[in-house]
C-alpha atoms as a PDB file:
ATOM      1  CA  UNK A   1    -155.332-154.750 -94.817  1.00  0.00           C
ATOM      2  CA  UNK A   2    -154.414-156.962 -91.411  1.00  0.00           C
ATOM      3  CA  UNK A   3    -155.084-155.595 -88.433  1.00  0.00           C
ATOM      4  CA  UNK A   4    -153.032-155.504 -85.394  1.00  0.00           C
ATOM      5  CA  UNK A   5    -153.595-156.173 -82.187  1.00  0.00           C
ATOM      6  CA  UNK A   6    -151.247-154.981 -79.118  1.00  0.00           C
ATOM      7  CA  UNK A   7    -149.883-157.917 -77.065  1.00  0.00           C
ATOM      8  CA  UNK A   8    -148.066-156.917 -73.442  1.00  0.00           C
ATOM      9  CA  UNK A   9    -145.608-159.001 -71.165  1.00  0.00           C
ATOM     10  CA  UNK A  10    -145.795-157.915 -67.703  1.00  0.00           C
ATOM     11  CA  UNK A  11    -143.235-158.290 -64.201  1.00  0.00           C
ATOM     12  CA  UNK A  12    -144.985-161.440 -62.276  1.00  0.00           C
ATOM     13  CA  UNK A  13    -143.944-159.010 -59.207  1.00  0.00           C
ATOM     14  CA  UNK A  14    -145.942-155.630 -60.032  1.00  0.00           C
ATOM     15  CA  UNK A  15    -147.832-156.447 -62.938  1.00  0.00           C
ATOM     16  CA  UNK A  16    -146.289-153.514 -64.662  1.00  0.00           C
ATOM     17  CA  UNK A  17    -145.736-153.880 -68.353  1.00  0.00           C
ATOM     18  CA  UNK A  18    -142.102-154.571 -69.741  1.00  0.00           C
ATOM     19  CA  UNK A  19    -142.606-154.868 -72.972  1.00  0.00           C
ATOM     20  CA  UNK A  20    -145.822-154.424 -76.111  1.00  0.00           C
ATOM     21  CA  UNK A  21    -145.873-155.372 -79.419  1.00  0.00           C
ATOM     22  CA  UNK A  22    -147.935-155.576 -82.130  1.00  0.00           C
ATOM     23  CA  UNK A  23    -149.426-158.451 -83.355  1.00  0.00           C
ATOM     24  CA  UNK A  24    -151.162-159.339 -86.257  1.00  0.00           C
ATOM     25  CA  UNK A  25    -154.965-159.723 -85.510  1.00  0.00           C
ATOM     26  CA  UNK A  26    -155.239-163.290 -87.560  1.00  0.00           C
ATOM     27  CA  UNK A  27    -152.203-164.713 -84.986  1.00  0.00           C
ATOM     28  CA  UNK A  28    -154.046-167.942 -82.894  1.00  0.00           C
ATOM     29  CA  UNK A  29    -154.353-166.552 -79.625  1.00  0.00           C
ATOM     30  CA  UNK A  30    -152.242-169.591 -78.625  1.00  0.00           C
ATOM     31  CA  UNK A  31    -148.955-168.202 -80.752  1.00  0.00           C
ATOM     32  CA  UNK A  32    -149.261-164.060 -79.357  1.00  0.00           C
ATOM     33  CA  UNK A  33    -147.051-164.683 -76.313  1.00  0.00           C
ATOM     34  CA  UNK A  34    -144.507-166.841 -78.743  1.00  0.00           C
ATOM     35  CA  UNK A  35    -144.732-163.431 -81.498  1.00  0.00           C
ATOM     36  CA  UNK A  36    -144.265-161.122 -78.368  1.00  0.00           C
ATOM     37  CA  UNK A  37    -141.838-162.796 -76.546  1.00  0.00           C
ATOM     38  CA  UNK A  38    -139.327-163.658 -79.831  1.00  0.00           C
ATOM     39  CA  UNK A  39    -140.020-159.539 -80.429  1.00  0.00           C
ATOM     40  CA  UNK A  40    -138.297-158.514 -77.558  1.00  0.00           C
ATOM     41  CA  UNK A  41    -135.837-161.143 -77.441  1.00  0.00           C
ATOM     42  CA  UNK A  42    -134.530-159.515 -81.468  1.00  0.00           C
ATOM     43  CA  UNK A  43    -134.894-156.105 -80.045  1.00  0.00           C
ATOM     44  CA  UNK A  44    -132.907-156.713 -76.901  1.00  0.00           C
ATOM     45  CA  UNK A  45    -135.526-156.372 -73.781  1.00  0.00           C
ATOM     46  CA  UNK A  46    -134.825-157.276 -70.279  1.00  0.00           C
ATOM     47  CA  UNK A  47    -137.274-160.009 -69.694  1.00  0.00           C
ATOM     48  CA  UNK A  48    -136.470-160.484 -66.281  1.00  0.00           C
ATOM     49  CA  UNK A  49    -139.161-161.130 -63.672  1.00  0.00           C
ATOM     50  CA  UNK A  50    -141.938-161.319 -67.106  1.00  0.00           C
ATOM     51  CA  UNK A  51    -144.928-163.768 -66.245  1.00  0.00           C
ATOM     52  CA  UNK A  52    -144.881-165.924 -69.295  1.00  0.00           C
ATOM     53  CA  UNK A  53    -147.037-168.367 -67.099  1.00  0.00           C
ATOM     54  CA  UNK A  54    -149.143-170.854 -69.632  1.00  0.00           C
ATOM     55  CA  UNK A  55    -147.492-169.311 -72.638  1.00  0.00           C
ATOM     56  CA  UNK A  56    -147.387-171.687 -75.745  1.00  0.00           C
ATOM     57  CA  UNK A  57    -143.069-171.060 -77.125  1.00  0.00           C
ATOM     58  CA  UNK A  58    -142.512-174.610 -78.788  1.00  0.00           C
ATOM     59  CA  UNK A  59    -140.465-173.664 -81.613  1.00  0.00           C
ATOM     60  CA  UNK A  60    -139.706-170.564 -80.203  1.00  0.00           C
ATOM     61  CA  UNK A  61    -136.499-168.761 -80.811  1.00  0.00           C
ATOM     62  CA  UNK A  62    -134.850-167.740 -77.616  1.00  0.00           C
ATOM     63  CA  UNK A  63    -131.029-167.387 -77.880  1.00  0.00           C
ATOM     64  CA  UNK A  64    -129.960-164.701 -76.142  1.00  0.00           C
ATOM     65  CA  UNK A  65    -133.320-163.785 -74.348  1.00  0.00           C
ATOM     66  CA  UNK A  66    -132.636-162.105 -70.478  1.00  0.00           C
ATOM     67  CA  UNK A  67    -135.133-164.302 -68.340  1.00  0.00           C
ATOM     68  CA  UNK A  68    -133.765-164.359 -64.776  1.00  0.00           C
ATOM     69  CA  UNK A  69    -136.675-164.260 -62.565  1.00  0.00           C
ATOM     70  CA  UNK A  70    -139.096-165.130 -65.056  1.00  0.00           C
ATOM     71  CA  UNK A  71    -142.016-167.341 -64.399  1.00  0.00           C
ATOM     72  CA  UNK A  72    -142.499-170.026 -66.755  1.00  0.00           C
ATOM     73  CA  UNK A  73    -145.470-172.536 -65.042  1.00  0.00           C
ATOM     74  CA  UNK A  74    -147.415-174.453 -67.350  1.00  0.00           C
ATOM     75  CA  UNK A  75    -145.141-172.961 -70.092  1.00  0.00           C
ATOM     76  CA  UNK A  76    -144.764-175.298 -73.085  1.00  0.00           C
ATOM     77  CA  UNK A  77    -141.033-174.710 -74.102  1.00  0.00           C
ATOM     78  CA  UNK A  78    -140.792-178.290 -76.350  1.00  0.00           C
ATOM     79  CA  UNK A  79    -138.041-177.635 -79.443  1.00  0.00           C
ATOM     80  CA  UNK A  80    -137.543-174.055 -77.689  1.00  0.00           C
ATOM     81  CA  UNK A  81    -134.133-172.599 -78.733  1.00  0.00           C
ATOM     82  CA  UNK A  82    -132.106-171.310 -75.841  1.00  0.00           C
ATOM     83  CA  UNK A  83    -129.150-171.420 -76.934  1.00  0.00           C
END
């Protein structure tokens, strides 16, 4: 049985969280924000303002994700789709 593991995206601005998922416990803490962040982009979240500072999304799917106001320094978005 895999264990899960809850993974939050907070507002840069209050630090309040907009959206949790889970995440399976064996993920490389380097893909979490990547599993998190194409969660809420299927299920439709308003992503604006998240801090998604440092997160690792090359590869990521993206199309259709709400990000105005997010912060994306030291992000690595290479072969991101944001279409």
């Amino acid at each position: 049985m895999k264990h899960q593991m809850k993974h939050q995206i907070k507002n840069r601005y209050t630090g309040d969280v907009i959206y949790e998922c889970d995440v399976p416990d064996d993920l490389p803490s380097g893909m979490r924000a990547r599993h998190a962040l194409e969660s809420a982009v299927r299920g439709g979240a308003n992503l604006g303002g998240a801090d998604l500072s440092g997160a690792y999304l090359s590869g990521a799917y993206l199309s259709g994700a709400y990000l105005g106001g997010a912060y994306l320094g030291g992000a690595y978005l290479s072969g991101a789709y944001l279409g």
